[in-house]
Protein backbone atom coordinates (compact mmCIF):
# COMPACT_ATOMS: atom_id res chain seq x y z
CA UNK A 1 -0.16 -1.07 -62.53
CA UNK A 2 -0.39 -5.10 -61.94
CA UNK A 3 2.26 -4.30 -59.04
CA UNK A 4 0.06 -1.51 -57.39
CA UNK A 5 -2.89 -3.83 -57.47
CA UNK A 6 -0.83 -7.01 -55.82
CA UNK A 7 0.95 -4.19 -53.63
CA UNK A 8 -3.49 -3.05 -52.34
CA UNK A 9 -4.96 -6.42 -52.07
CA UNK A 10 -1.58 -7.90 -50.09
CA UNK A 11 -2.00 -4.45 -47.60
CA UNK A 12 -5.54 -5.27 -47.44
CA UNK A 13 -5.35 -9.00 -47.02
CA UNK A 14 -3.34 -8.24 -44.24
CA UNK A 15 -5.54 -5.68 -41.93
CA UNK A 16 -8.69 -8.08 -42.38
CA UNK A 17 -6.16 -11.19 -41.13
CA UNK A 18 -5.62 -10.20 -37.71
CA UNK A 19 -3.22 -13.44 -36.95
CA UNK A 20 -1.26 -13.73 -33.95
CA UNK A 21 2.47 -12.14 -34.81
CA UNK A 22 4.57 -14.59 -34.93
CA UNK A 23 7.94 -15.24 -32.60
CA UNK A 24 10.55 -13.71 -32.85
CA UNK A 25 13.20 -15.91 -34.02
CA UNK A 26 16.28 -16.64 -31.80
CA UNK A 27 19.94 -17.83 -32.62
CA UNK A 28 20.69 -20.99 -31.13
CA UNK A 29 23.95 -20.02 -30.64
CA UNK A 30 23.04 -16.58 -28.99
CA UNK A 31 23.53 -17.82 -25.73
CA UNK A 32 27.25 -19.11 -25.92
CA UNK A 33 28.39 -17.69 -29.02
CA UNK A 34 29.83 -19.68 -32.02
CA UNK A 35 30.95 -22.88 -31.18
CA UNK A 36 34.38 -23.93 -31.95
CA UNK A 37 35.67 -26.89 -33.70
CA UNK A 38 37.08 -29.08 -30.73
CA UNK A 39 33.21 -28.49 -29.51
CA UNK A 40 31.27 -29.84 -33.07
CA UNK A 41 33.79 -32.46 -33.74
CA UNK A 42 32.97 -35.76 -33.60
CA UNK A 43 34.41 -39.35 -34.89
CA UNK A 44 37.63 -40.02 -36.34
CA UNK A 45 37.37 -36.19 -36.38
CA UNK A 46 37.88 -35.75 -32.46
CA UNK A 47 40.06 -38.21 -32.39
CA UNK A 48 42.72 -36.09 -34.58
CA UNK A 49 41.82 -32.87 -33.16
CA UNK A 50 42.97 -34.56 -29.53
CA UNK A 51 45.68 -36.30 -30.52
CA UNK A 52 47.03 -32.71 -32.11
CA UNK A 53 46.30 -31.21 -29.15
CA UNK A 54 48.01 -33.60 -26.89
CA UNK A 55 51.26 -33.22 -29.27
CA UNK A 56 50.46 -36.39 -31.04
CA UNK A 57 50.35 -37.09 -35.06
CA UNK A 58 48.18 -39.68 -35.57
CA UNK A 59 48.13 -39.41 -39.34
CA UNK A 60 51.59 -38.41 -39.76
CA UNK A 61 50.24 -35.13 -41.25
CA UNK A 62 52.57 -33.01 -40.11
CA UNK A 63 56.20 -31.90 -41.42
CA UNK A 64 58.48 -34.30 -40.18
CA UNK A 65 61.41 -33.30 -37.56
CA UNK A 66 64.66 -33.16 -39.83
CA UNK A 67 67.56 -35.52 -38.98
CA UNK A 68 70.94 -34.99 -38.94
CA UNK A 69 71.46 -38.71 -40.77
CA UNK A 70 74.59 -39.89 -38.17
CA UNK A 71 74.45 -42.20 -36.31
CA UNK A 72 74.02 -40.39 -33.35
CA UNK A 73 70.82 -38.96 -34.60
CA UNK A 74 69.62 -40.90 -37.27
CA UNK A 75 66.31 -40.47 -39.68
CA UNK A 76 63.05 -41.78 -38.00
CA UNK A 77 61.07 -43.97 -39.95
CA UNK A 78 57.50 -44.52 -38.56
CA UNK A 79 56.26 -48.32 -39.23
CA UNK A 80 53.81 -50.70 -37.92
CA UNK A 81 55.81 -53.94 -39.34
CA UNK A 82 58.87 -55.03 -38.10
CA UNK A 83 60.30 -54.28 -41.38
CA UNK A 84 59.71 -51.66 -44.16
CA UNK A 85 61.66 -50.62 -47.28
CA UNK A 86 63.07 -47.27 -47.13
CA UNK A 87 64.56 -45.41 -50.47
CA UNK A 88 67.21 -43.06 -50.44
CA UNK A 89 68.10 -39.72 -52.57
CA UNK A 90 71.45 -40.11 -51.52
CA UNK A 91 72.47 -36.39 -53.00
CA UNK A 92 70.49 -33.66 -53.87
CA UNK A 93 70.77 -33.47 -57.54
CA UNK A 94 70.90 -37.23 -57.97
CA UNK A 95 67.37 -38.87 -59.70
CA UNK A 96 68.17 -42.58 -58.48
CA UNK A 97 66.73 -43.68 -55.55
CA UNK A 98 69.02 -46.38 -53.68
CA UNK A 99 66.19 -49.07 -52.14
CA UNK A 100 67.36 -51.30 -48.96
CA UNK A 101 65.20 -52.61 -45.86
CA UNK A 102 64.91 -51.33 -42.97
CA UNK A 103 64.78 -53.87 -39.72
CA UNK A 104 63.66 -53.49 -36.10
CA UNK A 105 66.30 -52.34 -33.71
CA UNK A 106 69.60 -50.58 -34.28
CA UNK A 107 70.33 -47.65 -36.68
CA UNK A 108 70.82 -49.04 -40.60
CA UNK A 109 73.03 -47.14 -42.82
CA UNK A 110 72.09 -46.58 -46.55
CA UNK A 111 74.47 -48.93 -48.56
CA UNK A 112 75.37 -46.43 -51.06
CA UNK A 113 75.97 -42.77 -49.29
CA UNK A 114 76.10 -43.66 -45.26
CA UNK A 115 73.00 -41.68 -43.91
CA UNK A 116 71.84 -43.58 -41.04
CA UNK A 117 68.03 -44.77 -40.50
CA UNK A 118 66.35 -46.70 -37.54
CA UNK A 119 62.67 -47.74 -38.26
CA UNK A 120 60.35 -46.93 -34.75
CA UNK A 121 56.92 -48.82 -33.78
CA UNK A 122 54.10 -46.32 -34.86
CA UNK A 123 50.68 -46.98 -33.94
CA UNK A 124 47.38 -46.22 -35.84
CA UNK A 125 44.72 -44.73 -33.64
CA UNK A 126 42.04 -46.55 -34.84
């Protein structure tokens, strides 16, 4: 009963109100559809999303390549010091890690199991 009464004065309220309808609302992105993410990114943000693009891995976010570990083709090591410690799992199954430091310039072999690393300058982007 309360809701039939609401229900009459509401239907009434409204035929004595005779207010302008209003707009009809529009989509902002109507026009050009939905935006994508290289288009709303911005910041640090843009940066990445470039950098991706370009081939780059700013962040080192990424799998990284897998190495053969000889000499020939040795395990990368990003660093932005001329030096950096590097530990080694020098078999699968083993649980120590064999620590040594890794210079600028030539490949370095682990002293315990051989596998060859050579550290390379990496750059942050910011």
């Amino acid at each position: 009963m309360a809701a039939r009464l609401f229900l009459r004065s509401a239907f009434r309220a409204a035929k004595t109100c005779r207010a302008a309808p209003a707009p009809a609302l529009s989509r902002g992105m109507a026009a050009g559809g939905i935006p994508t993410d290289e288009e709303q990114a911005t910041g640090m943000e843009k940066i990445i999303m470039t950098a991706l693009k370009d081939g780059k891995d700013p962040y080192s976010m990424l799998k990284p390549k897998e190495y053969a570990g000889s000499k020939e083709d040795p395990h990368v090591v990003p660093s932005i010091t001329s030096q950096r410690i590097v530990g080694c799992v020098c078999e699968e199954d083993n649980t120590a890690v064999v620590w040594f430091w890794l210079h600028e310039g030539e490949a370095q072999r682990c002293p315990s199991c051989g596998s060859h690393y050579k550290m390379v300058s990496h750059e942050l982007p910011h």
